[in-house]
C-alpha atoms as a PDB file:
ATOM      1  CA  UNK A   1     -45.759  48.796 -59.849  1.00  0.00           C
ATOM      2  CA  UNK A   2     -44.086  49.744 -56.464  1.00  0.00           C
ATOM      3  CA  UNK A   3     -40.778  52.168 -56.941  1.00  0.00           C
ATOM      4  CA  UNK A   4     -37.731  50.119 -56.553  1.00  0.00           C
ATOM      5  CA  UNK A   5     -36.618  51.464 -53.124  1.00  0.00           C
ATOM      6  CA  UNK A   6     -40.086  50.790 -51.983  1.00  0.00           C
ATOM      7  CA  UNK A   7     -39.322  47.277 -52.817  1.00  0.00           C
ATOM      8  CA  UNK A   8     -35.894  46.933 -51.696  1.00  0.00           C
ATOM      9  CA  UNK A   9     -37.365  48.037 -48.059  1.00  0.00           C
ATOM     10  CA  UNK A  10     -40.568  45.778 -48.436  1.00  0.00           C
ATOM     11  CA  UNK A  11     -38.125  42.682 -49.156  1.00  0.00           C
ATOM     12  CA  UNK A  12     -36.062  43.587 -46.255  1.00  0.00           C
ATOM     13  CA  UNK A  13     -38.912  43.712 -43.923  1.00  0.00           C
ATOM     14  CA  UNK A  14     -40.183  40.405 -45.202  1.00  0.00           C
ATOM     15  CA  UNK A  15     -36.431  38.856 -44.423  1.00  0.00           C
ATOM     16  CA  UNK A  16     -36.768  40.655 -40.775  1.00  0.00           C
ATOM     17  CA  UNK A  17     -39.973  38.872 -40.492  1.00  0.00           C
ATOM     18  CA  UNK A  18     -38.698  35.576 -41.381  1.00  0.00           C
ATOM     19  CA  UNK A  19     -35.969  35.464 -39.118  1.00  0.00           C
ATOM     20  CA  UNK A  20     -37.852  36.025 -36.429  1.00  0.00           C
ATOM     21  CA  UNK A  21     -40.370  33.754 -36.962  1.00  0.00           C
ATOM     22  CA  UNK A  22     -43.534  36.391 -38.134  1.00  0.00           C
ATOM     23  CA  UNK A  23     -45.747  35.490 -41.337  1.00  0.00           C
ATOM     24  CA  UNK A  24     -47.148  38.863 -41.116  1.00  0.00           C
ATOM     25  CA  UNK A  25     -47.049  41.954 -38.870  1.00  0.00           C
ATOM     26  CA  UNK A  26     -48.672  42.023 -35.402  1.00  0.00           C
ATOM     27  CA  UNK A  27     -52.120  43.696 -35.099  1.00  0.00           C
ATOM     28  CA  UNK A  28     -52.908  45.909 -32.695  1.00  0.00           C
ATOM     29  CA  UNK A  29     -54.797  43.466 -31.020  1.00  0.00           C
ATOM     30  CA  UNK A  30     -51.755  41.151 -30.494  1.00  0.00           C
ATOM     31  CA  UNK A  31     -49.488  44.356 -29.069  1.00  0.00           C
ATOM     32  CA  UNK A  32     -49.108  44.248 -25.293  1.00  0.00           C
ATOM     33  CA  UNK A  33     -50.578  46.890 -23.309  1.00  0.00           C
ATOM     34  CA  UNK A  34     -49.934  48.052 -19.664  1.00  0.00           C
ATOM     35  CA  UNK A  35     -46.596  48.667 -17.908  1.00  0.00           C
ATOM     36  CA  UNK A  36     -43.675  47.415 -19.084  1.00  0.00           C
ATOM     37  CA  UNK A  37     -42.102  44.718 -17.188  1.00  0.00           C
ATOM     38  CA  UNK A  38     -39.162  45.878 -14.556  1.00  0.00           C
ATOM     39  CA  UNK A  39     -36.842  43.019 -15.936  1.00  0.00           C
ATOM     40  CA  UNK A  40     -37.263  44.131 -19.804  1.00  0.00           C
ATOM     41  CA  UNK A  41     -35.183  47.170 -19.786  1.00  0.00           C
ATOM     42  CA  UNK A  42     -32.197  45.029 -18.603  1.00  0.00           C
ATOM     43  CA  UNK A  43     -32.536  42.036 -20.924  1.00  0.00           C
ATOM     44  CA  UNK A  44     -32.837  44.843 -23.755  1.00  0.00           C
ATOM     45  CA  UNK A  45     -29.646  47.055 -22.643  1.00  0.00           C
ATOM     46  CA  UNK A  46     -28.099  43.551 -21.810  1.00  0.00           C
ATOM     47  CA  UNK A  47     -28.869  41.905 -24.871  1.00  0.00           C
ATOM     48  CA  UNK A  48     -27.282  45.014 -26.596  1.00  0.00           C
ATOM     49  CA  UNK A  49     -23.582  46.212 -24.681  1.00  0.00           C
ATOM     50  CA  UNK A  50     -23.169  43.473 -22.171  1.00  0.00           C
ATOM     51  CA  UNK A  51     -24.856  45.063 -19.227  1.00  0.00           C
ATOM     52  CA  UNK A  52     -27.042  43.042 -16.711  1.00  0.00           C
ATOM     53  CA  UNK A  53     -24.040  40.063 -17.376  1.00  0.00           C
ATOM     54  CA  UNK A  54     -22.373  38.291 -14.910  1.00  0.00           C
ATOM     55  CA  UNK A  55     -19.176  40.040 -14.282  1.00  0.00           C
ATOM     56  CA  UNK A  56     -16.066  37.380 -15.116  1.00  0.00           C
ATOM     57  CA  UNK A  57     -14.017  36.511 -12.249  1.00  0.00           C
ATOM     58  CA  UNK A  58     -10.568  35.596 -12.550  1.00  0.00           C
ATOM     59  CA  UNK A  59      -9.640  32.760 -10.319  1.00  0.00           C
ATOM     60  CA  UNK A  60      -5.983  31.898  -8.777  1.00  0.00           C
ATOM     61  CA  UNK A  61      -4.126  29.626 -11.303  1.00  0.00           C
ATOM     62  CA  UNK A  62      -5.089  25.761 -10.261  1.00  0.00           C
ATOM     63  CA  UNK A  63      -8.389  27.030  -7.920  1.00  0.00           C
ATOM     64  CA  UNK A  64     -11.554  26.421  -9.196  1.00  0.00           C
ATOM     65  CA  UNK A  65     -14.042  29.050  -7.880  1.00  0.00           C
ATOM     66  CA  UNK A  66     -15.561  26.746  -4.960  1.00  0.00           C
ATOM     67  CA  UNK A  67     -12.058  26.270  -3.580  1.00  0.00           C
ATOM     68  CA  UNK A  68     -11.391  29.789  -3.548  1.00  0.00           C
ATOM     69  CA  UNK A  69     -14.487  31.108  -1.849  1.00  0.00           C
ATOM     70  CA  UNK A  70     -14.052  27.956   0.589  1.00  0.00           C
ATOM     71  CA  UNK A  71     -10.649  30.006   1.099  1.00  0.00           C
ATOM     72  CA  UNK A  72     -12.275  33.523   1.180  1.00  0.00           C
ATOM     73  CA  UNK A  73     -14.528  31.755   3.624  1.00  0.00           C
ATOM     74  CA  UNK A  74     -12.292  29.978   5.861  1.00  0.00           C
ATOM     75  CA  UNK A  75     -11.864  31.873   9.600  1.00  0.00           C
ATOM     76  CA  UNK A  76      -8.271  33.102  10.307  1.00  0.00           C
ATOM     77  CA  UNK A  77      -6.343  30.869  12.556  1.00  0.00           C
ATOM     78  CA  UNK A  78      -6.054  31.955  16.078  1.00  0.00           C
ATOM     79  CA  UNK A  79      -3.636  29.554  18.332  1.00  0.00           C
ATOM     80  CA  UNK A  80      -3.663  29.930  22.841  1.00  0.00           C
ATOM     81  CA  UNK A  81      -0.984  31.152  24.339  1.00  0.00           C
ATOM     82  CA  UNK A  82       0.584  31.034  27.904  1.00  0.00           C
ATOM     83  CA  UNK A  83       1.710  34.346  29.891  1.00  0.00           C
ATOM     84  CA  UNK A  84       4.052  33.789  32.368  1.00  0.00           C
ATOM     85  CA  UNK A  85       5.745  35.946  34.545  1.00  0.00           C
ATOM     86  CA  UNK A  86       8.782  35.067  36.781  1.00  0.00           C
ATOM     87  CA  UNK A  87      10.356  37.377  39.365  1.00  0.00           C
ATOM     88  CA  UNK A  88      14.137  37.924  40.110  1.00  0.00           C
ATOM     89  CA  UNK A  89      16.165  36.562  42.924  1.00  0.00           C
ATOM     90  CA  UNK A  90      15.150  38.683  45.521  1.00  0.00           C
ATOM     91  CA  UNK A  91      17.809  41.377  46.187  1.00  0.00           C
ATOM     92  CA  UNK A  92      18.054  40.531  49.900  1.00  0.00           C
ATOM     93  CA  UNK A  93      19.278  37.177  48.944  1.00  0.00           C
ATOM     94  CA  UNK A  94      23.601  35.899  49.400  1.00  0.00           C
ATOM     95  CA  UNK A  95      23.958  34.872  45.864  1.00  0.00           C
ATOM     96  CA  UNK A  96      24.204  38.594  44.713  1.00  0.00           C
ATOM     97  CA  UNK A  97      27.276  38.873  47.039  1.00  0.00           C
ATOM     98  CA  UNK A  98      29.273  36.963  44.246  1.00  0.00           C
ATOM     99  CA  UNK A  99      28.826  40.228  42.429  1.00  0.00           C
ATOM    100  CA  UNK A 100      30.989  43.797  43.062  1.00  0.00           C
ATOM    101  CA  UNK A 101      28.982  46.469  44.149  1.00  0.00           C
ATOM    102  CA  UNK A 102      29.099  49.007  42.153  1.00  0.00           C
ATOM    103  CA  UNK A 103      27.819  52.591  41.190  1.00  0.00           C
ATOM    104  CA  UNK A 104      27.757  52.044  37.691  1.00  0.00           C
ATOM    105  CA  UNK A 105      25.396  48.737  37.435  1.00  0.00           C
ATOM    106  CA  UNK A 106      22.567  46.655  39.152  1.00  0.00           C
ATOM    107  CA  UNK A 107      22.411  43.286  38.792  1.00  0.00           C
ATOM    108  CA  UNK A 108      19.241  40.961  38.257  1.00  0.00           C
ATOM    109  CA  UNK A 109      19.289  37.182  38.913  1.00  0.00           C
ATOM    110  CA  UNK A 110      17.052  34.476  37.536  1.00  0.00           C
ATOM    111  CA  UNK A 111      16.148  31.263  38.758  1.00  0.00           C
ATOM    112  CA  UNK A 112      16.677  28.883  35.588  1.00  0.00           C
ATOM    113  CA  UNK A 113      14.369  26.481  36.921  1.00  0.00           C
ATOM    114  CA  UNK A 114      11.525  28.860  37.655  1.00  0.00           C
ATOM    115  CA  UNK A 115      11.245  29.719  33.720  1.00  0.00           C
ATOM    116  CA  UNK A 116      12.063  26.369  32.479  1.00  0.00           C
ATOM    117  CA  UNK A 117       8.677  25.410  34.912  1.00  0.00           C
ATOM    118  CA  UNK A 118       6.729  28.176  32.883  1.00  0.00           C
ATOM    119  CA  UNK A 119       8.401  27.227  29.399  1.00  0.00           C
ATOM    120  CA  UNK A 120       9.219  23.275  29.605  1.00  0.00           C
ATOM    121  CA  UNK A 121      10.196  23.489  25.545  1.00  0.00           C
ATOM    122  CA  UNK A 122      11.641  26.217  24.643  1.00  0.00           C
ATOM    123  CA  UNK A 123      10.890  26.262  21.113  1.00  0.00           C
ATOM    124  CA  UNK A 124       7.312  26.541  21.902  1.00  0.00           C
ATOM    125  CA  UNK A 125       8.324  30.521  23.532  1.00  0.00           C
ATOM    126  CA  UNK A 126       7.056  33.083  20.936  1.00  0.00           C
ATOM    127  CA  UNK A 127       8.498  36.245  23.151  1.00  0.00           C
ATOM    128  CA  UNK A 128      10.751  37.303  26.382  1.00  0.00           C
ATOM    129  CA  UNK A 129      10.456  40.286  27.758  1.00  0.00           C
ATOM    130  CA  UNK A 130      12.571  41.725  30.860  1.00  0.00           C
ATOM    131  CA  UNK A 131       9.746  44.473  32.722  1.00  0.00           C
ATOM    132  CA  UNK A 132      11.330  46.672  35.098  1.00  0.00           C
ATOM    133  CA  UNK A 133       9.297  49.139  37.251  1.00  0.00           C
ATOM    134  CA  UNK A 134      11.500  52.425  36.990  1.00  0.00           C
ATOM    135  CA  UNK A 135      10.542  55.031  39.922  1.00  0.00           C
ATOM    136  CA  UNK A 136      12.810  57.967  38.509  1.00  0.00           C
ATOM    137  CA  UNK A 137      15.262  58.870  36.433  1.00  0.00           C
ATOM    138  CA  UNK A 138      17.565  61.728  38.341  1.00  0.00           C
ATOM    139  CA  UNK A 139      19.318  62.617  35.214  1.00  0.00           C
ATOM    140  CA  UNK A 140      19.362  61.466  31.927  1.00  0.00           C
ATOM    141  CA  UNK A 141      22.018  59.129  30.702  1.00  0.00           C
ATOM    142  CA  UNK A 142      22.701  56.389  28.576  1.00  0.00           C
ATOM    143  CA  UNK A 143      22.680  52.447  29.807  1.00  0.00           C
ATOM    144  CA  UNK A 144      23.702  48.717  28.650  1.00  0.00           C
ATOM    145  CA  UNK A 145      22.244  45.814  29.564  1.00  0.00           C
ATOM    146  CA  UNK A 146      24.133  42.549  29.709  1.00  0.00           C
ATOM    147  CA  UNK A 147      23.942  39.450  29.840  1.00  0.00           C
ATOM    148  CA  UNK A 148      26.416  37.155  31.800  1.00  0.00           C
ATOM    149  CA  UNK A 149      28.330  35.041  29.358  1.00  0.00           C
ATOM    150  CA  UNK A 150      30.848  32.464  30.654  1.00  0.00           C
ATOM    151  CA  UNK A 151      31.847  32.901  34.517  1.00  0.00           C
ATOM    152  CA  UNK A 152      33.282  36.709  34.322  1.00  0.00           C
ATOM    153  CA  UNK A 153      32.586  38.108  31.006  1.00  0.00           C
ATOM    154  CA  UNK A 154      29.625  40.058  30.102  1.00  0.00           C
ATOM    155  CA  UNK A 155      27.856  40.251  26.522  1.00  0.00           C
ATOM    156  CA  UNK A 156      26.257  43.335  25.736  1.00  0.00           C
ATOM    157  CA  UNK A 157      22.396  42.652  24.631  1.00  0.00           C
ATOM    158  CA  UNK A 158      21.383  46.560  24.056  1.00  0.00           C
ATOM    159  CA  UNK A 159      22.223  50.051  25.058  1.00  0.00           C
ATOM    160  CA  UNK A 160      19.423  53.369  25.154  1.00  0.00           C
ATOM    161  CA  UNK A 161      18.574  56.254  26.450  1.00  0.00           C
ATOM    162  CA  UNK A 162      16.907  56.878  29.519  1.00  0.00           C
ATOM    163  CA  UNK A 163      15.194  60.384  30.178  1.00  0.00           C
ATOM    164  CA  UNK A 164      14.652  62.547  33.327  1.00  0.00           C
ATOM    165  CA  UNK A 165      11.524  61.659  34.960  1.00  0.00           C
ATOM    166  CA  UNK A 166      10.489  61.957  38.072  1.00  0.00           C
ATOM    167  CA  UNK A 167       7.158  59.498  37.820  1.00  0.00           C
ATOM    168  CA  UNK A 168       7.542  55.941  38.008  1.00  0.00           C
ATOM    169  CA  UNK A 169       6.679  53.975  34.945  1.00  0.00           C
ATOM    170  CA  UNK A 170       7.086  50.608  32.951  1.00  0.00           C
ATOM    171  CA  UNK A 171      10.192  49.831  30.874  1.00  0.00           C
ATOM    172  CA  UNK A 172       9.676  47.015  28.873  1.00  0.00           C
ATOM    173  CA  UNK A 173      12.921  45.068  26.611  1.00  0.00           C
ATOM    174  CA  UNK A 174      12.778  41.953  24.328  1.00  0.00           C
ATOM    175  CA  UNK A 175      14.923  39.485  25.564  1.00  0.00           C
ATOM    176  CA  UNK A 176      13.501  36.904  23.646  1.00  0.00           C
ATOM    177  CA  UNK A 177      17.144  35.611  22.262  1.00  0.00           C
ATOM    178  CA  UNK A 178      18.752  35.660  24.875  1.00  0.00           C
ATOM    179  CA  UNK A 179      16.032  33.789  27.133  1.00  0.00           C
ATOM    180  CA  UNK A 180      15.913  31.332  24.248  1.00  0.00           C
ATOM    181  CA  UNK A 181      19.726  30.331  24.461  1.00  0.00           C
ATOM    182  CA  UNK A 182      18.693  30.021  28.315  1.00  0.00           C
ATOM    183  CA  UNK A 183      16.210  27.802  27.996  1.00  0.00           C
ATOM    184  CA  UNK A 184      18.731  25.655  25.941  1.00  0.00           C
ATOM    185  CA  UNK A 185      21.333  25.185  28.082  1.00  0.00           C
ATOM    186  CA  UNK A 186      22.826  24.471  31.632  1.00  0.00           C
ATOM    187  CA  UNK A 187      22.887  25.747  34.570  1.00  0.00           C
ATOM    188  CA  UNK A 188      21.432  26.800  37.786  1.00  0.00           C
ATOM    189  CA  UNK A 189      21.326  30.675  37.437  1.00  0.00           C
ATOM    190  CA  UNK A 190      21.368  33.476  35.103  1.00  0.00           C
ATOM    191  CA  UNK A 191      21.900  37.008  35.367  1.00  0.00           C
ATOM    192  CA  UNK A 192      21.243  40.356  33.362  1.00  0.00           C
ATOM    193  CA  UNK A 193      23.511  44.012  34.832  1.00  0.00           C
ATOM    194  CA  UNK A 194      22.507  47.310  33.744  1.00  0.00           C
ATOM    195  CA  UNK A 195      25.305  49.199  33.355  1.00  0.00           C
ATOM    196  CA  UNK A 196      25.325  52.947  33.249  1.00  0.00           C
ATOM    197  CA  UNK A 197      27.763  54.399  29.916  1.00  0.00           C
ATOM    198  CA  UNK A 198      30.147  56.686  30.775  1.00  0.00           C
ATOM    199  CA  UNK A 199      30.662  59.807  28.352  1.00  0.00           C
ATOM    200  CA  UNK A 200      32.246  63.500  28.156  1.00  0.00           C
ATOM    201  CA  UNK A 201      28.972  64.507  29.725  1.00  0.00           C
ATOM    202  CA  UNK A 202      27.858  62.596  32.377  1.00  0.00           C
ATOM    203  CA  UNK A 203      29.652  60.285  35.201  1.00  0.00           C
ATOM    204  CA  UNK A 204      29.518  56.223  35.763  1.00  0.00           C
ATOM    205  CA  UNK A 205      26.736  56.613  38.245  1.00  0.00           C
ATOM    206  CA  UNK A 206      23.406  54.756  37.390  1.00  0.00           C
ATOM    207  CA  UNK A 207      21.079  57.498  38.207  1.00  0.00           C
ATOM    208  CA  UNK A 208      17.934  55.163  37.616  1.00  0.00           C
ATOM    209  CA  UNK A 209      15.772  53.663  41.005  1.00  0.00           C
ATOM    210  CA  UNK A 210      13.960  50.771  40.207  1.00  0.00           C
ATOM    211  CA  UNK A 211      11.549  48.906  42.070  1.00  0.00           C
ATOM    212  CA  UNK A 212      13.279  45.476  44.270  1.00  0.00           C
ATOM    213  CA  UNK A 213      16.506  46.969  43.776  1.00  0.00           C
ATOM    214  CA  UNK A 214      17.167  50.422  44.433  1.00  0.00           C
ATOM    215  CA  UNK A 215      14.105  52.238  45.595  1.00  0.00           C
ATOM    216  CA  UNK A 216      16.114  54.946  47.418  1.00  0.00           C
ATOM    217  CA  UNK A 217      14.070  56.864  48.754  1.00  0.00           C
ATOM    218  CA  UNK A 218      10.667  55.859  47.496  1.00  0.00           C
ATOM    219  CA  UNK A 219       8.980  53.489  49.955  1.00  0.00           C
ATOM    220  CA  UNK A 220       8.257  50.548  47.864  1.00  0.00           C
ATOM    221  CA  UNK A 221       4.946  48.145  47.831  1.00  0.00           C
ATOM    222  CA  UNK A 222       5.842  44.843  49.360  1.00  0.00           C
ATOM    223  CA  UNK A 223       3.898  41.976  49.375  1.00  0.00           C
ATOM    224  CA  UNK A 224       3.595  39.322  52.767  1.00  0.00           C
ATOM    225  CA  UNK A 225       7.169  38.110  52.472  1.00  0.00           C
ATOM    226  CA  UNK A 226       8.365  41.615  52.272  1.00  0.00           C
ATOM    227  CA  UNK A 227       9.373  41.101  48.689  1.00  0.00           C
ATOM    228  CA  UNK A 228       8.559  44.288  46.329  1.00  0.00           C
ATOM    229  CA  UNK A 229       5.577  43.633  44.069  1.00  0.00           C
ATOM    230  CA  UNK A 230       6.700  45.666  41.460  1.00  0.00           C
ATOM    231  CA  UNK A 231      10.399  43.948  41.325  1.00  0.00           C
ATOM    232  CA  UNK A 232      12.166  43.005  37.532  1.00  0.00           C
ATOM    233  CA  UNK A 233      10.890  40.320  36.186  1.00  0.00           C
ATOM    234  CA  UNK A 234      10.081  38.359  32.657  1.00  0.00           C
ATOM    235  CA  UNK A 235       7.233  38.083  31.271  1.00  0.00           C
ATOM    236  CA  UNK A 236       6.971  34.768  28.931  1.00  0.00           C
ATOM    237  CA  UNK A 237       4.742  33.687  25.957  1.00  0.00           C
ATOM    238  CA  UNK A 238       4.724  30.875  24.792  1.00  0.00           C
ATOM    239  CA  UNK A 239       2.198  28.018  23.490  1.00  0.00           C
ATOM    240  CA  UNK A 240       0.716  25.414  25.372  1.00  0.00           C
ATOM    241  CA  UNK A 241       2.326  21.972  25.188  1.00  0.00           C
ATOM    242  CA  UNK A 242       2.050  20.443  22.022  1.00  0.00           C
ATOM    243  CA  UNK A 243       0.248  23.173  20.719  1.00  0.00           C
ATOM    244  CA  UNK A 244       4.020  24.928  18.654  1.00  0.00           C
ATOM    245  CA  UNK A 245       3.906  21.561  16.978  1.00  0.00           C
ATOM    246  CA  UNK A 246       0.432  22.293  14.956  1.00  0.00           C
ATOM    247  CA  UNK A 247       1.238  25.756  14.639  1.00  0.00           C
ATOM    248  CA  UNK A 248       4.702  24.757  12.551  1.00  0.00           C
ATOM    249  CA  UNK A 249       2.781  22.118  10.867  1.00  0.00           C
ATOM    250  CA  UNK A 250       0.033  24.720   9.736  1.00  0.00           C
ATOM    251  CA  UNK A 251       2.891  27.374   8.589  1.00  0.00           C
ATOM    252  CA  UNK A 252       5.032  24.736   6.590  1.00  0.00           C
ATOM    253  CA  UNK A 253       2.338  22.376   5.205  1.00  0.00           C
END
């Protein structure tokens, strides 16, 4: 008669055996032989602690996952725009005569009707920028720009800091506001000064030559009408016809 922890381990082998379906032990004839199979190790380790699963993804409340890899998917929205740009009065012409010359400011005039051509709607313009070509800056100095409000008042738009510099370069300023309101209502012209500021430590001389208005002594570029090429102007974005209706329509479904 076996010991009775030999049979306590013999009866728990035969249960083993049972529950997985094995009258007897395999032979040695019935063991496999050979390399072991590459996908065994992971159904073993993943049968064991998880690994080999599916990792569980955790999808937006109210997206099921083919929604939200159509969304993952989906190519960002790109929408055309139209650049504009549209040149000042030209200095040489009588309607700046209305205006006081003066040391402290320059004054820009704008065609209504040449940006209205450029921007029919003007809630389709996305930006407004006024681009002046400075050629130098003889002393540095803060200025204002305005913009004229009424018949003989003057609203200040923004005020900065110009540097000396003697090389010509771009100075770009949003605008978009106040080209907006433009756009929006009546009349036939509209005009931006730059004005310079006086303090304890400079005069009320604009210092600044800009290309189409006060070159000075630089010999500006002119094109065939003898009109600078590099004069102020504004350069305009906005969306094609039509095409600010689908964008809204996209942004506030």
């Amino acid at each position: 008669m076996l010991p009775s922890g030999l049979q306590m381990l013999l009866l728990w082998l035969l249960l083993c055996m049972a529950k997985l379906g094995l009258s007897s032990p395999q032979s040695q004839g019935d063991i496999m032989t050979g390399p072991v199979p590459e996908d065994m190790p992971t159904l073993y380790h993943g049968a064991r602690d998880g690994v080999g699963k599916e990792p569980i993804r955790a999808w937006p409340e109210g997206m099921c996952e083919e929604s939200v890899e159509e969304e993952m998917e989906r190519e960002p929205e790109y929408y055309p725009t139209n650049v504009s740009h549209v040149k000042m009065v030209d200095s040489s012409s009588g309607i700046y005569k209305k205006f006081e010359n003066r040391q402290d400011s320059v004054y820009m005039v704008f065609n209504k009707a040449k940006f209205r051509e450029a921007v029919p709607d003007p809630s389709s313009l996305v930006r407004a920028d006024l681009k002046l070509h400075l050629l130098r800056q003889s002393a540095g100095q803060m200025v204002n720009l305005y913009e004229r409000y009424g018949k003989n008042s003057w609203r200040l738009i923004k005020n900065w800091l110009l540097i000396l510099s003697e090389s010509p370069e771009w100075l770009s300023l949003d605008v978009t506001g106040v080209v907006c309101q433009w756009l929006r209502s009546r009349g036939e012209f509209e005009v931006f000064r730059l004005t310079a500021e006086k303090s304890c430590y400079t005069d009320n001389v604009l210092h600044v030559e800009i290309s189409g208005i006060n070159p000075m002594g630089y010999v500006d570029l002119l094109d065939n009408d003898g009109i600078s090429v590099n004069q102020p102007r504004l350069r305009l974005v906005s969306y094609p016809p039509d095409q600010h209706k689908l964008v809204d329509s996209s942004q506030y479904p």
